[in-house]
Protein backbone atom coordinates (compact mmCIF):
# COMPACT_ATOMS: atom_id res chain seq x y z
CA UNK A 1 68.31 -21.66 -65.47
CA UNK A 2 71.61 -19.71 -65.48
CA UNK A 3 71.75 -20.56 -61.61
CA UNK A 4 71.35 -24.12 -62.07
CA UNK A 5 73.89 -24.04 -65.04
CA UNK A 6 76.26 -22.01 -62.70
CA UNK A 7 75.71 -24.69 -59.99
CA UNK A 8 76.56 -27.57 -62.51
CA UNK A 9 79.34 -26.36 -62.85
CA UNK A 10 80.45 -25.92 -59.15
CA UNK A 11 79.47 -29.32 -58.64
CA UNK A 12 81.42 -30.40 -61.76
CA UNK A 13 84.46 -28.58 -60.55
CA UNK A 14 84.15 -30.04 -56.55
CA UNK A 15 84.07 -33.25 -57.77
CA UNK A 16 86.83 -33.17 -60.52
CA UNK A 17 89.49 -31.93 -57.99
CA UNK A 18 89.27 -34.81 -56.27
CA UNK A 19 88.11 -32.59 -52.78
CA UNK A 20 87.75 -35.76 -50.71
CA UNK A 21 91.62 -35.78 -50.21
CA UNK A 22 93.27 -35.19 -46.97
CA UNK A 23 93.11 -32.09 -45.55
CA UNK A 24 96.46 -29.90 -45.77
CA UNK A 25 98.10 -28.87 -42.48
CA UNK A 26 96.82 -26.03 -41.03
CA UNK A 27 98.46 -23.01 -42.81
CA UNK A 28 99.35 -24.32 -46.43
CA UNK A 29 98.19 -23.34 -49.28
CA UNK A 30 96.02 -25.36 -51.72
CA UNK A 31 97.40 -26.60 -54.46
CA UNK A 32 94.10 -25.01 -56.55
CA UNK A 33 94.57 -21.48 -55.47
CA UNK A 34 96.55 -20.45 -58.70
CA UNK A 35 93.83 -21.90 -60.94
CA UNK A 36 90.30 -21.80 -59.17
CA UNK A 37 89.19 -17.48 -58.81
CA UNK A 38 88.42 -16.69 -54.98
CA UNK A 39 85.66 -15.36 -54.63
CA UNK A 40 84.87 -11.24 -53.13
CA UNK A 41 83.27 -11.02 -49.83
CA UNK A 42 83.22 -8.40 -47.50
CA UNK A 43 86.29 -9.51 -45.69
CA UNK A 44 88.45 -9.23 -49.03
CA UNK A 45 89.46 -10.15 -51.77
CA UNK A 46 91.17 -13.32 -50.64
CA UNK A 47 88.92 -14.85 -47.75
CA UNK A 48 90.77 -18.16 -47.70
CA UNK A 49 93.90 -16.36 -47.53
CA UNK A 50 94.28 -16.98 -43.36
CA UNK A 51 91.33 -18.85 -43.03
CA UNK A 52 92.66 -22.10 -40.94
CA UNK A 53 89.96 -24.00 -42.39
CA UNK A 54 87.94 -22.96 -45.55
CA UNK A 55 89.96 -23.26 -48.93
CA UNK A 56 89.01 -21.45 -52.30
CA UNK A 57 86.49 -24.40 -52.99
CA UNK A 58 84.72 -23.55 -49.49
CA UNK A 59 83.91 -20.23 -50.72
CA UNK A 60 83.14 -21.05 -54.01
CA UNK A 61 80.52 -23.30 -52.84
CA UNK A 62 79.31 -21.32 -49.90
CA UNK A 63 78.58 -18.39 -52.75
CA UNK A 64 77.20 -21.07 -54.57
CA UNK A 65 74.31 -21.62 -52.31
CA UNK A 66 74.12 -18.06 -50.96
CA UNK A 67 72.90 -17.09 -54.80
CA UNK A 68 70.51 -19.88 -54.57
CA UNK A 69 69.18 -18.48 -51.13
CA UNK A 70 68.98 -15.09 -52.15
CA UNK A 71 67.09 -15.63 -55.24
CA UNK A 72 64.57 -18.92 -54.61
CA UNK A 73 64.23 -19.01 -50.92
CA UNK A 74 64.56 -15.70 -48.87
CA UNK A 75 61.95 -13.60 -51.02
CA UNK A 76 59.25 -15.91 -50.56
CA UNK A 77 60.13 -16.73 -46.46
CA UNK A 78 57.49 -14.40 -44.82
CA UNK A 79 54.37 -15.94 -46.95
CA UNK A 80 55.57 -19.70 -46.56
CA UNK A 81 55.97 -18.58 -42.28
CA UNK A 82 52.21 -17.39 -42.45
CA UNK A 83 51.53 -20.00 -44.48
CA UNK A 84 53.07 -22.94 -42.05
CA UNK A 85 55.09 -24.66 -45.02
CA UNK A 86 57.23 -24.15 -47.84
CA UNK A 87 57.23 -26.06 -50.59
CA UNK A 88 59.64 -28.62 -49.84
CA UNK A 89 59.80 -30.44 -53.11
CA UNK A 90 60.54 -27.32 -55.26
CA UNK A 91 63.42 -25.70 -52.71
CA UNK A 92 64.34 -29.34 -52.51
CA UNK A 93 65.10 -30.38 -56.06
CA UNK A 94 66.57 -27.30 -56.60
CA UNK A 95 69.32 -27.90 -53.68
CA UNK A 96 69.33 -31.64 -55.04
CA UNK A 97 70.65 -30.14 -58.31
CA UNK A 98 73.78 -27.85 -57.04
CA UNK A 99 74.96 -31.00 -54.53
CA UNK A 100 73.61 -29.52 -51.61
CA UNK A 101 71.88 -32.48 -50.21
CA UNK A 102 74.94 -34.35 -50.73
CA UNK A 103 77.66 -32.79 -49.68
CA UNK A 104 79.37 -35.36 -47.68
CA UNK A 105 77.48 -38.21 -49.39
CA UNK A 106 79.07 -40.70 -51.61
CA UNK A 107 79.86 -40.16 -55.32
CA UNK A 108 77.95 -43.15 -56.52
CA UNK A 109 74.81 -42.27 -55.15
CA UNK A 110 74.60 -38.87 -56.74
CA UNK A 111 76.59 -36.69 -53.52
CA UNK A 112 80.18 -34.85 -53.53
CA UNK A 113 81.44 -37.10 -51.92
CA UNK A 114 83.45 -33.76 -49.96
CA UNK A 115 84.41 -34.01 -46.82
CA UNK A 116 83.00 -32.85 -43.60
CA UNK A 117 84.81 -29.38 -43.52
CA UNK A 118 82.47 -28.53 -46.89
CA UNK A 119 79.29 -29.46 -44.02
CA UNK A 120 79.88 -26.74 -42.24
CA UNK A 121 80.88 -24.82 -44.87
CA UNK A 122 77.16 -25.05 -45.91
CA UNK A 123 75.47 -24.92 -42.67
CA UNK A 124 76.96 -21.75 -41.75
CA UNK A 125 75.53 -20.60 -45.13
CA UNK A 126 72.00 -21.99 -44.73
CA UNK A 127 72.15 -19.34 -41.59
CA UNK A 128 71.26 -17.13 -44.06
CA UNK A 129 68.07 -17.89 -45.10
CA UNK A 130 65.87 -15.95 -42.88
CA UNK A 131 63.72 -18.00 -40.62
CA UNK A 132 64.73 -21.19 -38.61
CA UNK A 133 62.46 -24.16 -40.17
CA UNK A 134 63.77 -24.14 -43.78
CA UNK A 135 67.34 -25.22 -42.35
CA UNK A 136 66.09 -27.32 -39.88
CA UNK A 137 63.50 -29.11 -42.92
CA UNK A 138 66.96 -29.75 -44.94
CA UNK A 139 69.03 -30.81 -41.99
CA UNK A 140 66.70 -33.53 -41.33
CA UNK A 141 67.09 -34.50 -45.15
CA UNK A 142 70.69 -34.56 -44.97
CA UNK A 143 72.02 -34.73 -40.87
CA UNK A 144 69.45 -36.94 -39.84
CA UNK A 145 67.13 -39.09 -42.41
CA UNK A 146 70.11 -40.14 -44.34
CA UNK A 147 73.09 -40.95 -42.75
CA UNK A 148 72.56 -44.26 -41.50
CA UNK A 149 70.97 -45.23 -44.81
CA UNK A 150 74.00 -44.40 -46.52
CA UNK A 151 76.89 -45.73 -44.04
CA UNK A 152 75.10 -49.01 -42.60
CA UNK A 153 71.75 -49.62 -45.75
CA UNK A 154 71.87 -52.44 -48.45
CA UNK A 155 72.55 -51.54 -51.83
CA UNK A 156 68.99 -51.76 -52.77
CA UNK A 157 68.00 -49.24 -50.02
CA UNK A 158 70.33 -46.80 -51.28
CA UNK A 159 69.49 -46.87 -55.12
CA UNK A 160 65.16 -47.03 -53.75
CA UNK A 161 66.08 -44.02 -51.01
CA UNK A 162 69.08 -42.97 -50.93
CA UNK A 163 69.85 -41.52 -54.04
CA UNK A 164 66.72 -39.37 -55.04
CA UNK A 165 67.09 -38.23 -50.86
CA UNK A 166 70.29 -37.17 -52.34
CA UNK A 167 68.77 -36.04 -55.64
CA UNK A 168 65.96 -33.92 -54.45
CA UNK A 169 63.21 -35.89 -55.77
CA UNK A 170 62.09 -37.12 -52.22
CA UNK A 171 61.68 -35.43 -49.38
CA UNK A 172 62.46 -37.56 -46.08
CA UNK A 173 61.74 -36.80 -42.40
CA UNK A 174 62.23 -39.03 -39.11
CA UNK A 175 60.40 -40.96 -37.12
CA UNK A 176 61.78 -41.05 -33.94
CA UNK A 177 60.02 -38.63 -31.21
CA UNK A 178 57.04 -39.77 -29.45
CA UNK A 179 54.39 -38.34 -27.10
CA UNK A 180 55.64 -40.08 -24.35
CA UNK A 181 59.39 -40.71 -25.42
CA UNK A 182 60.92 -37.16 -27.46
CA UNK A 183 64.60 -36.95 -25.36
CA UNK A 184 64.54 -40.02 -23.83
CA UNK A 185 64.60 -42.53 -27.34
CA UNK A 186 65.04 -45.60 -25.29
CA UNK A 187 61.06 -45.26 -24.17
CA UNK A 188 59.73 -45.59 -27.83
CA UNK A 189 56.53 -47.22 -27.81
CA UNK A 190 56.23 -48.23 -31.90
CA UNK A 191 56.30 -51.54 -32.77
CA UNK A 192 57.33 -53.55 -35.93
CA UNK A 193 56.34 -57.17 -35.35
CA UNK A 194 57.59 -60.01 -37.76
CA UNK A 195 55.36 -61.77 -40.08
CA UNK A 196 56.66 -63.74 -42.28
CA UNK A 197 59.09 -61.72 -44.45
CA UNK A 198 57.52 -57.93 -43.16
CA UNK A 199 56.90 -56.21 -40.22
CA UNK A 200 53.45 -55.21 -39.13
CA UNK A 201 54.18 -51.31 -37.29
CA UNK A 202 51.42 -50.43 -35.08
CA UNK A 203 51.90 -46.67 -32.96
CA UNK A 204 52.81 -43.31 -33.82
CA UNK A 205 55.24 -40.27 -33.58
CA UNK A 206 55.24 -36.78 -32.59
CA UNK A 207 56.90 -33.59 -33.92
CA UNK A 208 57.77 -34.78 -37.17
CA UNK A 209 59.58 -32.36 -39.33
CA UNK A 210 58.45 -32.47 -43.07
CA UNK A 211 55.92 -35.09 -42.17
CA UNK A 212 53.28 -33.97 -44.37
CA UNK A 213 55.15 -33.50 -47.51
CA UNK A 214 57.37 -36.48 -46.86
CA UNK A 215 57.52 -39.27 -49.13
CA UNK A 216 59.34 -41.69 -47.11
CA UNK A 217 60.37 -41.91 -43.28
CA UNK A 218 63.67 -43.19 -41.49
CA UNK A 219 61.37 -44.90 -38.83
CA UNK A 220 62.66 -46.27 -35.57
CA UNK A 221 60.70 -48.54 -34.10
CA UNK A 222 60.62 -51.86 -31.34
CA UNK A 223 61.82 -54.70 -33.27
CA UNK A 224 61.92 -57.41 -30.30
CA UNK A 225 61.20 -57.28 -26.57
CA UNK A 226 64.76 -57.06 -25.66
CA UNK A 227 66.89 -54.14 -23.75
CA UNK A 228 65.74 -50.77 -24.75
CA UNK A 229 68.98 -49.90 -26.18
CA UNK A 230 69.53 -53.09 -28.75
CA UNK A 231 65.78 -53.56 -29.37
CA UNK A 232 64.81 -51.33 -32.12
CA UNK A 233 65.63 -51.32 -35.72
CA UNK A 234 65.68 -48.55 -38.27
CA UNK A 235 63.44 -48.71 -41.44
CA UNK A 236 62.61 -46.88 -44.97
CA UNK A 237 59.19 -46.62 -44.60
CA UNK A 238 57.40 -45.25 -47.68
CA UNK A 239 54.50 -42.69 -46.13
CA UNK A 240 52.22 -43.78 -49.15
CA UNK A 241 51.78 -46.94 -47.59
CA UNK A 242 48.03 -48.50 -46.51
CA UNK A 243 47.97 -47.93 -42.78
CA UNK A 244 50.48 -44.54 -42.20
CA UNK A 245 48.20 -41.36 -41.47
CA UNK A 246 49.22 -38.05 -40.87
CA UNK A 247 46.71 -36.84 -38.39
CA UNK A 248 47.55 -33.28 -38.65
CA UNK A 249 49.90 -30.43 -39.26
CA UNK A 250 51.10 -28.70 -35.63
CA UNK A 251 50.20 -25.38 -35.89
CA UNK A 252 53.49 -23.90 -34.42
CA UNK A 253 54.67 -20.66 -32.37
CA UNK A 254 57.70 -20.23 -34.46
CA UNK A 255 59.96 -21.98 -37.32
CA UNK A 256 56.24 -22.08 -39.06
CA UNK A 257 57.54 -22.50 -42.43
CA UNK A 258 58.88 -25.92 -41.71
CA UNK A 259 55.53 -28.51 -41.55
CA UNK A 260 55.36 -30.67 -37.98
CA UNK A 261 53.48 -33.51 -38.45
CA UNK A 262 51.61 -35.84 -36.00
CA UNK A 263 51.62 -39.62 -37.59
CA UNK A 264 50.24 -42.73 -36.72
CA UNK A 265 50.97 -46.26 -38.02
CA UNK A 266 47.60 -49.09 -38.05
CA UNK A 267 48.53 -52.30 -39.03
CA UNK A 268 51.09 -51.41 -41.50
CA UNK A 269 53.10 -53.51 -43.31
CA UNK A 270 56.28 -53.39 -44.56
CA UNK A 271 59.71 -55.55 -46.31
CA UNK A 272 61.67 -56.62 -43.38
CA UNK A 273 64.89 -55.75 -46.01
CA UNK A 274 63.70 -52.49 -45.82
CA UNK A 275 65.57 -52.68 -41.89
CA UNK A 276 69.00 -50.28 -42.18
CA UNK A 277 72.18 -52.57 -41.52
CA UNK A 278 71.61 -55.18 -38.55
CA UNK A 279 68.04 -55.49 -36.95
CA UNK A 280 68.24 -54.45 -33.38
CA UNK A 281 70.86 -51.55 -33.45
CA UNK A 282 68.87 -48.71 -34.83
CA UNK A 283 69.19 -46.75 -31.39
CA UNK A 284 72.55 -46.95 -32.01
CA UNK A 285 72.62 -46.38 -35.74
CA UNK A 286 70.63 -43.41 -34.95
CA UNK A 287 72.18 -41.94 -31.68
């Protein structure tokens, strides 16, 4: 509990200083250094001090989340690797609570709203934990699920997916990578077919990251018959529909803890206003 207080509070104090501003020029000083405390790190006692980048907020944030490592995620890492999953709802709320799934995501929809200098602030930070597949399992939540659902989605999209993505409440992976088409997107084989007002989806995707925990997908999939690169449409597709079936959990070499899911779509059906932005430029959206 006291880390989540102390994390309400960082997020309180990120967002009330108004962090989203334009970014000094290189060399000055922030006008928060008198008032917010720098933090200690083995480099000093001042590590924004010639930092050409990070400011006292950086740091404060990057400590933020290395507490939150260091006391809910690395002790358990070597059971969840044998184990071939952690449990992605639990780490997830609890990052969903400090702002970490939102860093760069806009205020209304639960994120900082910070911008993209605070990203790498806390990627370099999720280097900590110590195995590969829980950062890659939240990068997909935040660098890859989400971000054309929050620049190009409707309004409805973003309060139904959006903001518990952003919350912690869901966990998302992506549809994208097929057995025949993983680098080369173009060559997707899924189909969503209009009928009426839904799509039927009919195929299936390969080396999906949190596949069998997730409880929606950012699914790209053939929307028409046109040019490979204009013909396929992103969608929210919730993985509790009739029709979606994980098929099985890839039992991995390395990056264990992080599920890898094999899913296939039968007949399933789903809103076509569930499509992110403008039907036929999900390659791009996604790209």
């Amino acid at each position: 509990m006291a880390l989540l207080r102390g994390a309400a509070r960082l997020r309180l104090r990120l967002c009330g200083r108004g962090l989203n501003r334009p970014r000094p020029p290189v060399g000055a000083r922030p006008l928060s250094d008198k008032v917010l405390p720098q933090p200690q790190t083995s480099s000093g006692p001042d590590p924004a001090g010639d930092h050409l980048l990070y400011t006292p907020e950086h740091f404060a944030l990057k400590e933020s989340l290395r507490k939150l490592i260091d006391q809910e995620i690395n002790p358990h890492v070597d059971q969840w690797e044998a184990d071939g999953q952690f449990p992605a709802h639990r780490i997830f709320k609890l990052l969903g609570n400090a702002g970490f799934l939102g860093v760069n995501k806009p205020v209304e929809y639960g994120g900082l709203g910070l911008d993209f200098s605070y990203s790498m602030a806390v990627s370099e930070e999720l280097g900590h934990i110590r195995c590969g597949g829980i950062p890659m399992a939240i990068g997909v939540q935040t660098d890859m699920a989400t971000p054309a659902l929050a620049r190009f989605g409707s309004e409805e999209l973003k309060q139904q997916f959006l903001r518990p993505s952003i919350a912690g409440d869901v966990v998302a992976c992506l549809g994208v990578s097929e057995v025949g088409a993983g680098s080369d997107v173009s060559s997707i084989a899924t189909k969503a077919v209009k009928d009426g007002d839904e799509y039927v989806i009919n195929g299936g995707k390969m080396w999906t990251t949190n596949g069998t925990q997730a409880d929606w997908m950012c699914l790209l999939a053939n929307t028409s018959d046109g040019p490979p690169h204009r013909n396929k449409s992103l969608i929210c597709l919730p993985m509790n529909l009739p029709g979606v079936h994980v098929a099985r959990r890839i039992d991995k070499l390395g990056m264990r803890s992080s599920d890898t899911a094999e899913v296939f779509f039968e007949d399933v059906r789903v809103p076509c206003k569930n499509v992110i932005g403008q039907e036929g430029l999900g390659f791009t959206y996604q790209m």
